[in-house]
Protein backbone atom coordinates (compact mmCIF):
# COMPACT_ATOMS: atom_id res chain seq x y z
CA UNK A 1 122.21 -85.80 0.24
CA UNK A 2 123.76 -82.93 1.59
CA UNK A 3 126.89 -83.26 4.29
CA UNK A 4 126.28 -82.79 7.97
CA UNK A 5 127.58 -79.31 9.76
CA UNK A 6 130.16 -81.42 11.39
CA UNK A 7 131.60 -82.69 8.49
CA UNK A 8 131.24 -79.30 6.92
CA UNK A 9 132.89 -77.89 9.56
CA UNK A 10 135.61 -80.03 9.81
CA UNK A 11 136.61 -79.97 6.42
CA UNK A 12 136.41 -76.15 6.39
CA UNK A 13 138.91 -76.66 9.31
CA UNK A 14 140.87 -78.90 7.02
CA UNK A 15 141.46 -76.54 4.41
CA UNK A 16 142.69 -73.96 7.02
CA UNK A 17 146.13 -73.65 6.84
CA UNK A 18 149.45 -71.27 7.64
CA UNK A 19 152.91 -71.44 6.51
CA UNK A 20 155.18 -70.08 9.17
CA UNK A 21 159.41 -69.66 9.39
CA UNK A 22 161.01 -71.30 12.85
CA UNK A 23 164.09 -72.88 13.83
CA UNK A 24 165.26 -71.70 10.34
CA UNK A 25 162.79 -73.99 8.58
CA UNK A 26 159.14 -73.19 6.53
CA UNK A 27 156.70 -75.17 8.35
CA UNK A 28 152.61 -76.11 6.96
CA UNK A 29 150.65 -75.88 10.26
CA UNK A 30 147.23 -77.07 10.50
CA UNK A 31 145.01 -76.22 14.01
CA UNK A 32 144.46 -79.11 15.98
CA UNK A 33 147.26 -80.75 14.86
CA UNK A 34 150.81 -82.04 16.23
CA UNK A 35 154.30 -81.29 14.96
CA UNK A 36 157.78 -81.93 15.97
CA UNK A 37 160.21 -78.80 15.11
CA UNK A 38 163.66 -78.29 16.61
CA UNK A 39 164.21 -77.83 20.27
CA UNK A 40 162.19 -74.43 21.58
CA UNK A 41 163.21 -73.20 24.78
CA UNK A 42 159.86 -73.36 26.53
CA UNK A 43 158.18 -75.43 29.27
CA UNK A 44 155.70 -78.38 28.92
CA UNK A 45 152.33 -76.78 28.91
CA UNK A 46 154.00 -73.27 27.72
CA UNK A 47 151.96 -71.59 24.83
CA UNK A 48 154.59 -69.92 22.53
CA UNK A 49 153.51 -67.75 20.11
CA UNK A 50 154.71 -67.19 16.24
CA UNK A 51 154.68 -64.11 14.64
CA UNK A 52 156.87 -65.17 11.68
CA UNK A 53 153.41 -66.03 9.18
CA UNK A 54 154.57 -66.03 5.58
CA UNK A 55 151.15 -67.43 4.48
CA UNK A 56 147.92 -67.92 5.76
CA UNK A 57 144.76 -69.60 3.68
CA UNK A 58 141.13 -69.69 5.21
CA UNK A 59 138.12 -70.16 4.11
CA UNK A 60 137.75 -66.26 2.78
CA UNK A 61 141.25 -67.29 0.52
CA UNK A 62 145.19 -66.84 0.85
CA UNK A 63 147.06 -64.19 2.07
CA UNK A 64 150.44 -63.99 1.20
CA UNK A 65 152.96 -61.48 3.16
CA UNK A 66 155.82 -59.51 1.92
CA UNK A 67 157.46 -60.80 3.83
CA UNK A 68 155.16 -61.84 6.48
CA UNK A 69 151.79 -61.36 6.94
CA UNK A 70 151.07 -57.94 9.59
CA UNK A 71 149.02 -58.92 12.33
CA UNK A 72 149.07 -63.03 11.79
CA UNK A 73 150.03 -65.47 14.73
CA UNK A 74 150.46 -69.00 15.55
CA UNK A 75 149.63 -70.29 18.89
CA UNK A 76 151.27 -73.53 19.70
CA UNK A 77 151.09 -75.75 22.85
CA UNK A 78 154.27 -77.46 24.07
CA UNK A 79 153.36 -80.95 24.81
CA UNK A 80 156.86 -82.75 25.51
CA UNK A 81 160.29 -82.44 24.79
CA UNK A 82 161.94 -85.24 22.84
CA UNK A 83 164.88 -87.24 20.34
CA UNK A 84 164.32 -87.82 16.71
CA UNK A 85 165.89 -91.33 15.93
CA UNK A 86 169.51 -91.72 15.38
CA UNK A 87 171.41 -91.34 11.92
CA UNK A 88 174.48 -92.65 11.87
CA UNK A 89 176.86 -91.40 9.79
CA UNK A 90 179.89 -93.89 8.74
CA UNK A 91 182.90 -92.00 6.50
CA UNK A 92 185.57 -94.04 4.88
CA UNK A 93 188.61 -93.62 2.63
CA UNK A 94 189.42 -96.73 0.73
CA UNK A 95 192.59 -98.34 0.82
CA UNK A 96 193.52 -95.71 3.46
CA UNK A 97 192.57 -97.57 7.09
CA UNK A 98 190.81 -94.33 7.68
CA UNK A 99 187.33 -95.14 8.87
CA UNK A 100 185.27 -92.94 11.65
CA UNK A 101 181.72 -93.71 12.82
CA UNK A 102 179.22 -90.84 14.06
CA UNK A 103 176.04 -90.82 15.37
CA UNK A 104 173.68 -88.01 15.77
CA UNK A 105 169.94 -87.52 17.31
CA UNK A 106 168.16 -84.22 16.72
CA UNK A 107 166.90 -82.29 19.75
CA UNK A 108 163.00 -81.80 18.73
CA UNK A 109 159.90 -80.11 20.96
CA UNK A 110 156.72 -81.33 20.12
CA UNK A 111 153.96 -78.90 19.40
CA UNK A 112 150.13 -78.56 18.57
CA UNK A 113 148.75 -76.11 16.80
CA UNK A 114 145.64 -74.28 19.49
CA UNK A 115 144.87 -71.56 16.80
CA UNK A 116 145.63 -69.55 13.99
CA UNK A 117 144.86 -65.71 14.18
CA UNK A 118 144.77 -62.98 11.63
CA UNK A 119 144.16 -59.36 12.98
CA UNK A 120 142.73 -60.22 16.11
CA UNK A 121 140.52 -62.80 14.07
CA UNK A 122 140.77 -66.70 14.62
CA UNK A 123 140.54 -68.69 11.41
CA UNK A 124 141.15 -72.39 12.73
């Protein structure tokens, strides 16, 4: 029984994949996917582009860039801006009566992935 296009398809999308540097972080993007990375200063519906591709794997194989790959780009779609939950952060010195409480919440923009281009070509 052989697979139907669509599943072939999608799991050929599936295995299409890029590794890109933002916000100071490596990030594994996937097309038609969502992902929350640190605030980007961009509008809700803005497309932002990333040129910073370290790796990029289709269905032809990987392509690994010294130190990024020439001519690879990441299109992402702003969907909302939003708060990653709150750490707290509690320090205390024993037998001190030193305590102090902190809390923190991460600025974060979340993101999906429209395409993933090498050349001019769209892989995903």
């Amino acid at each position: 029984m052989s697979p139907s296009p669509d599943a072939a398809a999608s799991s050929e999308a599936n295995g299409t994949y890029a590794i890109v540097e933002t916000s100071g972080s490596q990030f594994w993007l996937q097309a038609n996917r969502y992902y929350d990375l640190d605030r980007i200063h961009a509008e809700v519906d803005d497309t932002v582009t990333l040129e910073n591709v370290l790796l990029v794997k289709g269905a032809a194989g990987a392509t690994l860039g010294h130190p990024f790959v020439e001519g690879a780009q990441v299109e992402l779609k702003v969907l909302e801006h939003r708060r990653g939950p709150k750490i707290i952060v509690y320090k205390m010195r024993p037998k001190k009566k030193t305590r102090r409480k902190n809390g923190h919440r991460q600025e974060l923009t979340r993101v999906l992935v429209q395409s993933i281009t090498v050349a001019g070509k769209a892989l995903a």
